[in-house]
C-alpha atoms as a PDB file:
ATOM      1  CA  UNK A   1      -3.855  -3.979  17.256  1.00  0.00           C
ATOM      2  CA  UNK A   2      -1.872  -1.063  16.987  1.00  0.00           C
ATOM      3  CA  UNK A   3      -2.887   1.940  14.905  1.00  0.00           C
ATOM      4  CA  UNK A   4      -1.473   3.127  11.855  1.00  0.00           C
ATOM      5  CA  UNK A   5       1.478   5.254  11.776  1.00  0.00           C
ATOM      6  CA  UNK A   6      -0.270   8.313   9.826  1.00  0.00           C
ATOM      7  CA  UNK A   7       2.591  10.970  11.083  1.00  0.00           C
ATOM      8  CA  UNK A   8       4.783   8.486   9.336  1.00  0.00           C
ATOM      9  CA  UNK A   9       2.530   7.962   6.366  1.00  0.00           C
ATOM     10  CA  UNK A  10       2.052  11.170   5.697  1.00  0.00           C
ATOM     11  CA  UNK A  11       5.603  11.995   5.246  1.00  0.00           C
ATOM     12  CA  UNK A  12       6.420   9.776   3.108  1.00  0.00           C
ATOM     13  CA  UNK A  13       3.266  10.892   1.070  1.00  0.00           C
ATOM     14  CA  UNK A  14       4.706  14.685   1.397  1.00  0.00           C
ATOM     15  CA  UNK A  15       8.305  13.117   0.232  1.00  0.00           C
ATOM     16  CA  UNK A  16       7.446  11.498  -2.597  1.00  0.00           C
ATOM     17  CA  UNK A  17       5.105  14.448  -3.882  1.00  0.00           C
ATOM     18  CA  UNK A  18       7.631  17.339  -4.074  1.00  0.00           C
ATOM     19  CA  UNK A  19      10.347  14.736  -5.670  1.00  0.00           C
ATOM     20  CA  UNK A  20       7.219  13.969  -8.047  1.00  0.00           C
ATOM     21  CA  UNK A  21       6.562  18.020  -8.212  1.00  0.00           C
ATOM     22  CA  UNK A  22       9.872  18.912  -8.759  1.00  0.00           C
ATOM     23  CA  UNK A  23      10.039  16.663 -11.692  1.00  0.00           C
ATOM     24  CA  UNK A  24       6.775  18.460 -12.846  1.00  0.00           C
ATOM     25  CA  UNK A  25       3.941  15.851 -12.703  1.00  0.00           C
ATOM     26  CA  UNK A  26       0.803  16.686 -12.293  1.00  0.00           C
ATOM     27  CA  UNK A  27      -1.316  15.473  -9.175  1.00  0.00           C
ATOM     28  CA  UNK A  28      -3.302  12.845 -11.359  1.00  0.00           C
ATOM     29  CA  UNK A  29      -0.218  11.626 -13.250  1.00  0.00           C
ATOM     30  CA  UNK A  30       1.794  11.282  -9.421  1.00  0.00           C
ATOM     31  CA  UNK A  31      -1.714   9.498  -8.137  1.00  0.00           C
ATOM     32  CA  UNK A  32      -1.382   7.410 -11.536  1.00  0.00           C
ATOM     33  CA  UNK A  33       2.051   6.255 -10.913  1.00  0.00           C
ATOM     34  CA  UNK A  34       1.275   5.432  -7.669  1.00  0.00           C
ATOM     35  CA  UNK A  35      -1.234   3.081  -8.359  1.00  0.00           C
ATOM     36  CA  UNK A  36       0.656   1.408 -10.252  1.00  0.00           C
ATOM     37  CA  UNK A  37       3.366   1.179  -7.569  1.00  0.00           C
ATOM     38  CA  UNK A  38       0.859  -0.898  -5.609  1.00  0.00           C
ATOM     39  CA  UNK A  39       0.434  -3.493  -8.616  1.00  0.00           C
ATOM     40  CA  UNK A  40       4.475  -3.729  -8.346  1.00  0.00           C
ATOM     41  CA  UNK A  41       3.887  -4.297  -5.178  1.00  0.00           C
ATOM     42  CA  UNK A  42       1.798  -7.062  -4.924  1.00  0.00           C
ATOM     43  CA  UNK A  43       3.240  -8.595  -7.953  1.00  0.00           C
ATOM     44  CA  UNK A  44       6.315  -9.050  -5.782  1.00  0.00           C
ATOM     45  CA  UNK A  45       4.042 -10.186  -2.750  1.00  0.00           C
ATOM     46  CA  UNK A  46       2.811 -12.923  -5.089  1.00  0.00           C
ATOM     47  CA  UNK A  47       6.048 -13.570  -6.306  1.00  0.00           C
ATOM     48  CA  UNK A  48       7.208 -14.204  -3.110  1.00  0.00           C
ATOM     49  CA  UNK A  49       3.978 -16.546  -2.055  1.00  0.00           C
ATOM     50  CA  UNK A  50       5.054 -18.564  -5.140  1.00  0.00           C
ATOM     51  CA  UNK A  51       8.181 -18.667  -4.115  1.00  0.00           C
ATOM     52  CA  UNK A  52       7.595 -20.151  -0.310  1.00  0.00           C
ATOM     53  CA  UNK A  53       5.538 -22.602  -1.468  1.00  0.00           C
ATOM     54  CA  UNK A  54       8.143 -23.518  -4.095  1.00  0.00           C
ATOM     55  CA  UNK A  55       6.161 -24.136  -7.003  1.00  0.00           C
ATOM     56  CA  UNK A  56       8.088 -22.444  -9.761  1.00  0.00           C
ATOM     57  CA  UNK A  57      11.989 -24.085  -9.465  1.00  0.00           C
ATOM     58  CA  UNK A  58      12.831 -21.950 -12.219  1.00  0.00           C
ATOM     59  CA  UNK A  59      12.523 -18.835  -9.600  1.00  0.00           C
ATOM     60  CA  UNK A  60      13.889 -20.566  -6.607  1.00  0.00           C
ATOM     61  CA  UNK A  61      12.372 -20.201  -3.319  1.00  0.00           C
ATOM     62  CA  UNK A  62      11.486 -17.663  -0.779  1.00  0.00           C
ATOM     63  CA  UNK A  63       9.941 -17.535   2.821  1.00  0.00           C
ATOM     64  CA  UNK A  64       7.068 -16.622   4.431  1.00  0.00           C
ATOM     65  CA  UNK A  65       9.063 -13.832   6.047  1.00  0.00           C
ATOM     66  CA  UNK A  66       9.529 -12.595   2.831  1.00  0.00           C
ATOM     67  CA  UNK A  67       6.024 -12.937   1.952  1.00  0.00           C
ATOM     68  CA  UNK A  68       5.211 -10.999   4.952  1.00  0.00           C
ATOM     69  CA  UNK A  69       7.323  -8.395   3.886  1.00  0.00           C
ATOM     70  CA  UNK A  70       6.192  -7.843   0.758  1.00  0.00           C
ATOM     71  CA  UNK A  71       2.433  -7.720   1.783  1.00  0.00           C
ATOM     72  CA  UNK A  72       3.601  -5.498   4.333  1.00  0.00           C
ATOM     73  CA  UNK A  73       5.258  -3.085   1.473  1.00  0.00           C
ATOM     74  CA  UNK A  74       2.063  -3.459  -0.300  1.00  0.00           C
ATOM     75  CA  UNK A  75      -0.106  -1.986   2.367  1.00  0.00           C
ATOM     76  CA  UNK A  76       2.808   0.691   3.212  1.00  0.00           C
ATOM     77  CA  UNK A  77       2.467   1.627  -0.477  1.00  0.00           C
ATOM     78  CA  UNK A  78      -1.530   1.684  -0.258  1.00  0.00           C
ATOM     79  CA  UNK A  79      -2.088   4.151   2.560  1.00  0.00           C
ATOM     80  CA  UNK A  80       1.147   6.504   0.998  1.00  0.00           C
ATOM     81  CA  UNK A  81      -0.792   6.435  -2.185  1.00  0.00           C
ATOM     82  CA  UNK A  82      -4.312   7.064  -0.121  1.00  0.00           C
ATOM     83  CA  UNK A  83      -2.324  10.221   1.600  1.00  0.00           C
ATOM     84  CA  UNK A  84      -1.070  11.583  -1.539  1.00  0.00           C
ATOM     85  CA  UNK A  85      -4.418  11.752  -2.853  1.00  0.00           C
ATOM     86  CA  UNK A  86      -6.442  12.503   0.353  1.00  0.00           C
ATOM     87  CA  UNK A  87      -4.014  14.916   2.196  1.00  0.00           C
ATOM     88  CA  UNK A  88      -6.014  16.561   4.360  1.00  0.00           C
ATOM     89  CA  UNK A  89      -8.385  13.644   5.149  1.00  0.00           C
ATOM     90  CA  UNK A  90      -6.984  10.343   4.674  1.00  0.00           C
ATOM     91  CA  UNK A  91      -7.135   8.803   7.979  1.00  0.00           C
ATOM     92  CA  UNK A  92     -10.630   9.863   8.330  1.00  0.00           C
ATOM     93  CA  UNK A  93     -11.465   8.755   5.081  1.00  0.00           C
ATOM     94  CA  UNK A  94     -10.040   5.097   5.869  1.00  0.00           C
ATOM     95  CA  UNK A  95     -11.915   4.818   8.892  1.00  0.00           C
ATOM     96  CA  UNK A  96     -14.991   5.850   6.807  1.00  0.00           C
ATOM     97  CA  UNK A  97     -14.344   3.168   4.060  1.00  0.00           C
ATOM     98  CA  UNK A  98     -13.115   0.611   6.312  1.00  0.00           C
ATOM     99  CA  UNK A  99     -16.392   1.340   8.951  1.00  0.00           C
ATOM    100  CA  UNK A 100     -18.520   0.881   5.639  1.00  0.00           C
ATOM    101  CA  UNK A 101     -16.481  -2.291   4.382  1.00  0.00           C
ATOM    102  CA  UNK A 102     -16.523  -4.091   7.613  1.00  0.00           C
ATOM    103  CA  UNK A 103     -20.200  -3.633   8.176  1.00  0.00           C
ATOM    104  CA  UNK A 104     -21.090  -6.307   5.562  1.00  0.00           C
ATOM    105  CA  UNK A 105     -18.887  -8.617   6.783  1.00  0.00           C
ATOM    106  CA  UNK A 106     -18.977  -8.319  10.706  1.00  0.00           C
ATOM    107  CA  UNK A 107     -22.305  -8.998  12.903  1.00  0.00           C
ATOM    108  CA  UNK A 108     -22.791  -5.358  14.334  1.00  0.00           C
ATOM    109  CA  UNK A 109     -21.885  -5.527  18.493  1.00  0.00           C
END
């Protein structure tokens, strides 16, 4: 697998916090608002699940590609919001959190 694109990540993270600045939120409240950008998010990843598998006709349908996406914006939106509040650490802190997750899941090697 390839790793994550923290250069990238982090502007973003840096982009969206002066536009956020500049309109004179506080850290918490931009953090906030984040968080809440990932539950848009995956509401549209869901909405697009639904929608491949074609179970609400009153939506129409999507594809999987599109449900790809979506997940894929989800996750994008997750590590921007992780580097907004984590700046100077947030790669290290993932590996941390993911090291810790994975360990109760995966036989250790």
């Amino acid at each position: 697998m390839h790793g994550i694109p923290w250069d990238t990540i982090d502007q973003l993270a840096r982009r969206f916090t002066d536009h956020d600045t500049a309109l004179g939120l506080s850290p918490e409240e931009q953090w906030s608002l984040q968080v809440l950008k990932i539950a848009e998010e995956t509401g549209e990843a869901a909405q697009a699940v639904i929608g491949a598998r074609g179970t609400n006709p009153r939506k129409g349908t999507s594809s999987w590609d599109d449900a790809h996406a979506e997940v894929a914006d989800v996750v994008v939106t997750a590590l921007v919001a992780l580097a907004r509040m984590r700046p100077d650490d947030a790669a290290e802190y993932l590996d941390r959190h993911l090291a810790a997750k994975s360990a109760k899941f995966l036989p250790s090697l």
